[in-house]
N, C-alpha and C. Protein backbone atom coordinates (compact mmCIF):
# COMPACT_ATOMS: atom_id res chain seq x y z
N UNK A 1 115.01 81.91 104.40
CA UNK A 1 116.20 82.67 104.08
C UNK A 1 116.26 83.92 104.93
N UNK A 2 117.36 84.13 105.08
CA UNK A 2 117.14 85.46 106.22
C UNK A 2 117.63 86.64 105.54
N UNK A 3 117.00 87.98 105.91
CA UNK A 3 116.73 89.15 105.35
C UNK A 3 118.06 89.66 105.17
N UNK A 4 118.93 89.53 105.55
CA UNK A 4 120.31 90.00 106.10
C UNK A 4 121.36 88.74 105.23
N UNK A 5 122.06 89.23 103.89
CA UNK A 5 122.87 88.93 103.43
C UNK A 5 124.57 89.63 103.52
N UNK A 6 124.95 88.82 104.35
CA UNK A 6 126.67 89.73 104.68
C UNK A 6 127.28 90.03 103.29
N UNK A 7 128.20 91.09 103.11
CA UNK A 7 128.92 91.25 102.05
C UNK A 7 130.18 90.33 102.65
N UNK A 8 131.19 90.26 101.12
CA UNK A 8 132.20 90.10 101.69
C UNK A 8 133.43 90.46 101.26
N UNK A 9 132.91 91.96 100.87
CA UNK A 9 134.01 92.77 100.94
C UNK A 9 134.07 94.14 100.92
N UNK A 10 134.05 95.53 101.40
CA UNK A 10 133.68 96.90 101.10
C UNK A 10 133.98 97.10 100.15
N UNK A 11 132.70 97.72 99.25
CA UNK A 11 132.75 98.39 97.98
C UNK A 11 133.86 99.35 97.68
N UNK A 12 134.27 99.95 98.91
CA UNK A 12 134.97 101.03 98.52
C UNK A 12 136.36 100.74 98.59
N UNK A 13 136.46 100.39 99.60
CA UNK A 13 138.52 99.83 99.96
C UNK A 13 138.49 98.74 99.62
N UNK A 14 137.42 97.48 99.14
CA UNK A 14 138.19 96.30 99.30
C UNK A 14 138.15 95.29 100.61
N UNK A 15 138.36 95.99 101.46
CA UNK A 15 139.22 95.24 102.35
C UNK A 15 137.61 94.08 103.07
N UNK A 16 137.80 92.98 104.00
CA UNK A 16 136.88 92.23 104.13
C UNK A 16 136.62 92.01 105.75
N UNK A 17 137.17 93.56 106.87
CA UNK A 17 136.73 93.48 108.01
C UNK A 17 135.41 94.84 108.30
N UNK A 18 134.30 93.67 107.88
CA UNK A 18 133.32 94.56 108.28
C UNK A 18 131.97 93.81 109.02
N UNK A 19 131.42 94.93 109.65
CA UNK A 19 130.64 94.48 110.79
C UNK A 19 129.10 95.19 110.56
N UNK A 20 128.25 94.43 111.27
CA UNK A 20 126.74 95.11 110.68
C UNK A 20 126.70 96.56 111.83
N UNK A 21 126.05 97.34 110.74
CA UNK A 21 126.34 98.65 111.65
C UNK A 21 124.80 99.12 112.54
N UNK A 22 125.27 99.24 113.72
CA UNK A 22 123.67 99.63 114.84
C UNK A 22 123.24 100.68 114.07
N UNK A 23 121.24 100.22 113.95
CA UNK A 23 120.74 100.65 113.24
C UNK A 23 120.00 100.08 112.38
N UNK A 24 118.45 100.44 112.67
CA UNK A 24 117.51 99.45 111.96
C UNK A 24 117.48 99.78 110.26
N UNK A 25 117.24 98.47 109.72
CA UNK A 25 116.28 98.53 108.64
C UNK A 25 115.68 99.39 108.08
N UNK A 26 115.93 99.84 107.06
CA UNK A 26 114.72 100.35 106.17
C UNK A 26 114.52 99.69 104.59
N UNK A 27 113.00 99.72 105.23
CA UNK A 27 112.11 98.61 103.93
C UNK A 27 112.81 99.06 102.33
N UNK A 28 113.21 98.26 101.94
CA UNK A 28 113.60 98.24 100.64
C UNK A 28 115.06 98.82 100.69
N UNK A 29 115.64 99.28 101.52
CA UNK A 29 117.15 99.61 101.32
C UNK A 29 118.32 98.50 102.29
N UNK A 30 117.83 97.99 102.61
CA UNK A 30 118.53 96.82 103.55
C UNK A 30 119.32 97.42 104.53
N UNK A 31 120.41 96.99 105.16
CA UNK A 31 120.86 96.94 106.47
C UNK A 31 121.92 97.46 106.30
N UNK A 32 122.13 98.81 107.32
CA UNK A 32 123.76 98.99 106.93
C UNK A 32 124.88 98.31 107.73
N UNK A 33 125.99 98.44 106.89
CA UNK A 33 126.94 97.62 107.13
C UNK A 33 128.44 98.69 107.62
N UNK A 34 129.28 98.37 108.17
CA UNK A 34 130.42 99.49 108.84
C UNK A 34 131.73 98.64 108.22
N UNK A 35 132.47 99.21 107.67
CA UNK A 35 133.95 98.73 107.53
C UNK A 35 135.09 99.69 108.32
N UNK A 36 135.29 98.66 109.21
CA UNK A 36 136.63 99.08 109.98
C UNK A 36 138.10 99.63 109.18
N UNK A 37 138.25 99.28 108.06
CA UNK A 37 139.20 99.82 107.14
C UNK A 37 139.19 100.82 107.06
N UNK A 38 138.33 101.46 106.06
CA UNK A 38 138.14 103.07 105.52
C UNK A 38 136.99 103.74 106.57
N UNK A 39 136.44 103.04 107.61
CA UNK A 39 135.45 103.52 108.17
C UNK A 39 134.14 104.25 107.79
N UNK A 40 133.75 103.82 106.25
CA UNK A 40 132.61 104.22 105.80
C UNK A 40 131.32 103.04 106.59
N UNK A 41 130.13 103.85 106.00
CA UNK A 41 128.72 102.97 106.48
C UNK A 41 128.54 103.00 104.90
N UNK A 42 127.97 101.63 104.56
CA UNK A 42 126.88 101.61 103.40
C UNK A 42 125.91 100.30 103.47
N UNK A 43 125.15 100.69 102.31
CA UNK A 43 124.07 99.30 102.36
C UNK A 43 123.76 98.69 100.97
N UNK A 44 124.03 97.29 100.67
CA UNK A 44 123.97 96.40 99.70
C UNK A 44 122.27 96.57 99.68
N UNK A 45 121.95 96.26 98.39
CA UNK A 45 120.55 96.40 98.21
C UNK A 45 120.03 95.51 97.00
N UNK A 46 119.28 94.74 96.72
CA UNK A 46 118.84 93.54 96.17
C UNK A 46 118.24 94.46 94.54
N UNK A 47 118.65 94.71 93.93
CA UNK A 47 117.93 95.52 92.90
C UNK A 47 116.41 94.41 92.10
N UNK A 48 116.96 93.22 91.14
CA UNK A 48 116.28 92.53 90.58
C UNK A 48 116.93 91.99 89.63
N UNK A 49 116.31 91.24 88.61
CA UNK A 49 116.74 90.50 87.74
C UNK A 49 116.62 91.00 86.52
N UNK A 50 118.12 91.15 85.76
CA UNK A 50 117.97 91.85 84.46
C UNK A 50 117.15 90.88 83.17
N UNK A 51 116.22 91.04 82.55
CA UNK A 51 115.99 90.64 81.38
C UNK A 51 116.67 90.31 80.13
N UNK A 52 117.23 89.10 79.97
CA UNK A 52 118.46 89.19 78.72
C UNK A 52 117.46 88.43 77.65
N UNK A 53 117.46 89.98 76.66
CA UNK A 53 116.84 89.64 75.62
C UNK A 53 117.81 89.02 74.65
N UNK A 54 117.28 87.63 73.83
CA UNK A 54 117.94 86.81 72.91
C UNK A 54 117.85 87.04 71.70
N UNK A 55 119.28 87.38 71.32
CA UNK A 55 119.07 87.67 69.65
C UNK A 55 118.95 86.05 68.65
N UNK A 56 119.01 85.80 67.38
CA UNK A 56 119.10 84.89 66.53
C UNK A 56 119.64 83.67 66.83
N UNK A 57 120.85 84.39 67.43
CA UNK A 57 122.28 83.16 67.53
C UNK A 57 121.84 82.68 68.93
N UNK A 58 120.72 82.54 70.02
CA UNK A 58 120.14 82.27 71.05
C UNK A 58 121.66 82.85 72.14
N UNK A 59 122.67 83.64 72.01
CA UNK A 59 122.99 84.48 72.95
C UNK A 59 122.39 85.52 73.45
N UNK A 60 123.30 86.36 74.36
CA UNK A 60 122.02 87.38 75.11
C UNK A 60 122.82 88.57 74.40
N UNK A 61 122.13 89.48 74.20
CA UNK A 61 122.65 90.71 73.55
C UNK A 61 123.54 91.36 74.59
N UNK A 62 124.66 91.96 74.47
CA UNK A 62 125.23 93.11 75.19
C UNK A 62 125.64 94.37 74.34
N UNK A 63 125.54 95.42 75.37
CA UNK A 63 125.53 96.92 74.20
C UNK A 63 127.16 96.99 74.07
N UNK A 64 127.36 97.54 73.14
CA UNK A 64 128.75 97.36 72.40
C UNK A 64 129.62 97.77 73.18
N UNK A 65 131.08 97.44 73.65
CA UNK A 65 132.31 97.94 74.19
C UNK A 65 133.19 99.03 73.70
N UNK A 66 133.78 99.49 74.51
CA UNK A 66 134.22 100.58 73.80
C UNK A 66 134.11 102.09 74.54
């Protein structure tokens, strides 16, 4: 699998013309990315896997809405 997962779309505008931005890696924050739209830089980052603790009814709990 390769280290480098494209988005496909900027977090911020939306919009889906963006390009990987020059500029290495750093360990644990991934690769930044450039959107030609709003012209920001940012970087998608792999956090982990949430734990869904199971109540009674074998659904997963969520904290209340509202």
């Amino acid at each position: 699998m390769s280290e480098r997962a494209a988005p496909h779309y900027c977090p911020y505008c939306g919009d889906e013309d963006l390009v990987p931005e020059e500029g290495a890696a750093v360990k644990g924050l991934g690769y930044p990315w450039s959107c030609f739209s709003c012209a920001r830089v940012f970087r998608v980052t792999y956090v982990g896997l949430r734990s869904a603790s199971l109540s009674s009814d074998s659904t997963p709990s969520r904290p209340p809405e509202g």
